[in-house]
C-alpha atoms as a PDB file:
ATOM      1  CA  UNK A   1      10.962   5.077   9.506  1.00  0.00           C
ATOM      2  CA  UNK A   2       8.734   6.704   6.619  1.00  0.00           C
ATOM      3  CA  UNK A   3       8.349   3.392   4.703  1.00  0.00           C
ATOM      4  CA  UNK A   4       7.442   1.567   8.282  1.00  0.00           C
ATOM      5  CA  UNK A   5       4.738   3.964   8.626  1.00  0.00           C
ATOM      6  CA  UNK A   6       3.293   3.852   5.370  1.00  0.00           C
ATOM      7  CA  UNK A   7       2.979  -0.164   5.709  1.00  0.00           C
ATOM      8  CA  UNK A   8       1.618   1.104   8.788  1.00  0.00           C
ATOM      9  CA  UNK A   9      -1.640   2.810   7.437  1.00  0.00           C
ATOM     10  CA  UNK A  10      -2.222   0.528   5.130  1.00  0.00           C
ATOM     11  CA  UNK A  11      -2.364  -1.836   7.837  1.00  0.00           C
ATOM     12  CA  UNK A  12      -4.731   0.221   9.161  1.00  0.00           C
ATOM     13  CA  UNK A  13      -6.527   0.789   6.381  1.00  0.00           C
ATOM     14  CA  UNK A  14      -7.593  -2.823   5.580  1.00  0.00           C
ATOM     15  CA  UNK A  15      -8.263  -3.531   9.561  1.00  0.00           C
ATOM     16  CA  UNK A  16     -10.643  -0.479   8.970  1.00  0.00           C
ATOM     17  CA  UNK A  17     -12.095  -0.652   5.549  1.00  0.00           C
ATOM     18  CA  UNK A  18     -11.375  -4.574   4.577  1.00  0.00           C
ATOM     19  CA  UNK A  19      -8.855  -3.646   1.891  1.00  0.00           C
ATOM     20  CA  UNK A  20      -5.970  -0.581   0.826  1.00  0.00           C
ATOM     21  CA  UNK A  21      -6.053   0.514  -2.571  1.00  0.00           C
ATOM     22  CA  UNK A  22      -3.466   1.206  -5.115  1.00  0.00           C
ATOM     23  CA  UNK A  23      -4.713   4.951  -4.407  1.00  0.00           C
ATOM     24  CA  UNK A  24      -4.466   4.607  -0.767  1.00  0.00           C
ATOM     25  CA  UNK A  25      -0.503   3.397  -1.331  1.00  0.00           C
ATOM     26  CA  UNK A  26       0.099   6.658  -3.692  1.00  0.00           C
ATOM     27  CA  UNK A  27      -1.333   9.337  -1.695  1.00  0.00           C
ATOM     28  CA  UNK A  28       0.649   7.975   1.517  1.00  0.00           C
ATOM     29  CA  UNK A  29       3.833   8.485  -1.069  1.00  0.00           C
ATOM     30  CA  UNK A  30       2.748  11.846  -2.258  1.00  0.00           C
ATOM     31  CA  UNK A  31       2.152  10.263  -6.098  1.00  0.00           C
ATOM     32  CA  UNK A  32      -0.942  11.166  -7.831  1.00  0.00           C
ATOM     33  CA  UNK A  33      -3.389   8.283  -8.275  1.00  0.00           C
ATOM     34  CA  UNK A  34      -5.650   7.877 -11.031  1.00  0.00           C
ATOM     35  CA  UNK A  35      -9.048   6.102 -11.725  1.00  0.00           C
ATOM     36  CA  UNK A  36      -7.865   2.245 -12.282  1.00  0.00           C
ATOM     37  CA  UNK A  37      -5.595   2.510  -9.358  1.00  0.00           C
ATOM     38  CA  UNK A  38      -9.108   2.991  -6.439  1.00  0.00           C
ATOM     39  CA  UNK A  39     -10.271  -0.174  -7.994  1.00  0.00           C
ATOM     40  CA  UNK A  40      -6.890  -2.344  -7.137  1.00  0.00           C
ATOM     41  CA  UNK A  41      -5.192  -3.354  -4.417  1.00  0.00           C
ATOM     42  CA  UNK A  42      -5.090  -5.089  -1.126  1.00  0.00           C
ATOM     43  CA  UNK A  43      -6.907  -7.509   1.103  1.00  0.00           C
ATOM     44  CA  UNK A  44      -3.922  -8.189   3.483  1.00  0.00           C
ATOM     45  CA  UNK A  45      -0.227  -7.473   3.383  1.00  0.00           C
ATOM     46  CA  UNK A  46       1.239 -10.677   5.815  1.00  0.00           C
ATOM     47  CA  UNK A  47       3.614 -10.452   2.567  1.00  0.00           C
ATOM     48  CA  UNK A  48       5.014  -7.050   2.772  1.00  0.00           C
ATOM     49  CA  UNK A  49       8.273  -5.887   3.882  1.00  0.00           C
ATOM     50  CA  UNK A  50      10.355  -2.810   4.052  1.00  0.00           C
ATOM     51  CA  UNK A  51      14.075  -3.435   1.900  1.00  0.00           C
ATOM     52  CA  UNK A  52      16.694  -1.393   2.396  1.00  0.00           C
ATOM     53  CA  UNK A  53      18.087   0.403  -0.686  1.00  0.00           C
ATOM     54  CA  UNK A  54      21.425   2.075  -1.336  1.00  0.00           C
ATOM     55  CA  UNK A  55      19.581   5.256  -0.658  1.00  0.00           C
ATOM     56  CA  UNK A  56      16.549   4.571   1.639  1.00  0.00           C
ATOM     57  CA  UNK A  57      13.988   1.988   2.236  1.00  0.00           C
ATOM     58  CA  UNK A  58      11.613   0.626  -0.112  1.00  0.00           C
ATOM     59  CA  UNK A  59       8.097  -1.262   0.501  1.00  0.00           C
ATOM     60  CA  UNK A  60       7.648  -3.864  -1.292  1.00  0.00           C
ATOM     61  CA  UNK A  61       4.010  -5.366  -1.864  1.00  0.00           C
ATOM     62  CA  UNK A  62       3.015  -8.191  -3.102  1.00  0.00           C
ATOM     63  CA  UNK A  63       0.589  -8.152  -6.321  1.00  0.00           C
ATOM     64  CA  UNK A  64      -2.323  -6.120  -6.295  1.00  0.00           C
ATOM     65  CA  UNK A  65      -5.775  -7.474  -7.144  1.00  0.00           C
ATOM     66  CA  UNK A  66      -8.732  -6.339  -8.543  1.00  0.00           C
ATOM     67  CA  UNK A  67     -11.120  -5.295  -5.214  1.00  0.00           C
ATOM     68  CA  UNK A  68     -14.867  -6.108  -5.194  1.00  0.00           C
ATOM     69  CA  UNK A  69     -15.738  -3.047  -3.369  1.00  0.00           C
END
């Protein structure tokens, strides 16, 4: 359910905004971000899925690309 949501916002975030950043991704995941990561990420996410793991779910994204912001 937590990994659902997080695809969620960043859904949410590129209907918003245009594009989700790398930043956006880690702060939804309680990692800290750092400079490089507000300048990557992602446009749209048609791509993205949530795997289940042995012990959870996992997102997985596809590559992230430099944003022209």
């Amino acid at each position: 359910e937590e990994a659902e949501r997080v695809l969620a916002e960043l859904h949410e975030h590129i209907d918003v905004y245009g594009y989700a950043t790398i930043s956006d991704y880690y702060e939804l995941v309680d990692i800290e971000p750092n400079y490089a990561d507000h300048q990557y990420g992602w446009t749209e996410l048609s791509e993205a899925v949530v795997v289940p793991r042995e012990h959870g779910y996992v997102v997985k994204l596809p590559a992230a690309r430099r944003l022209n912001k």
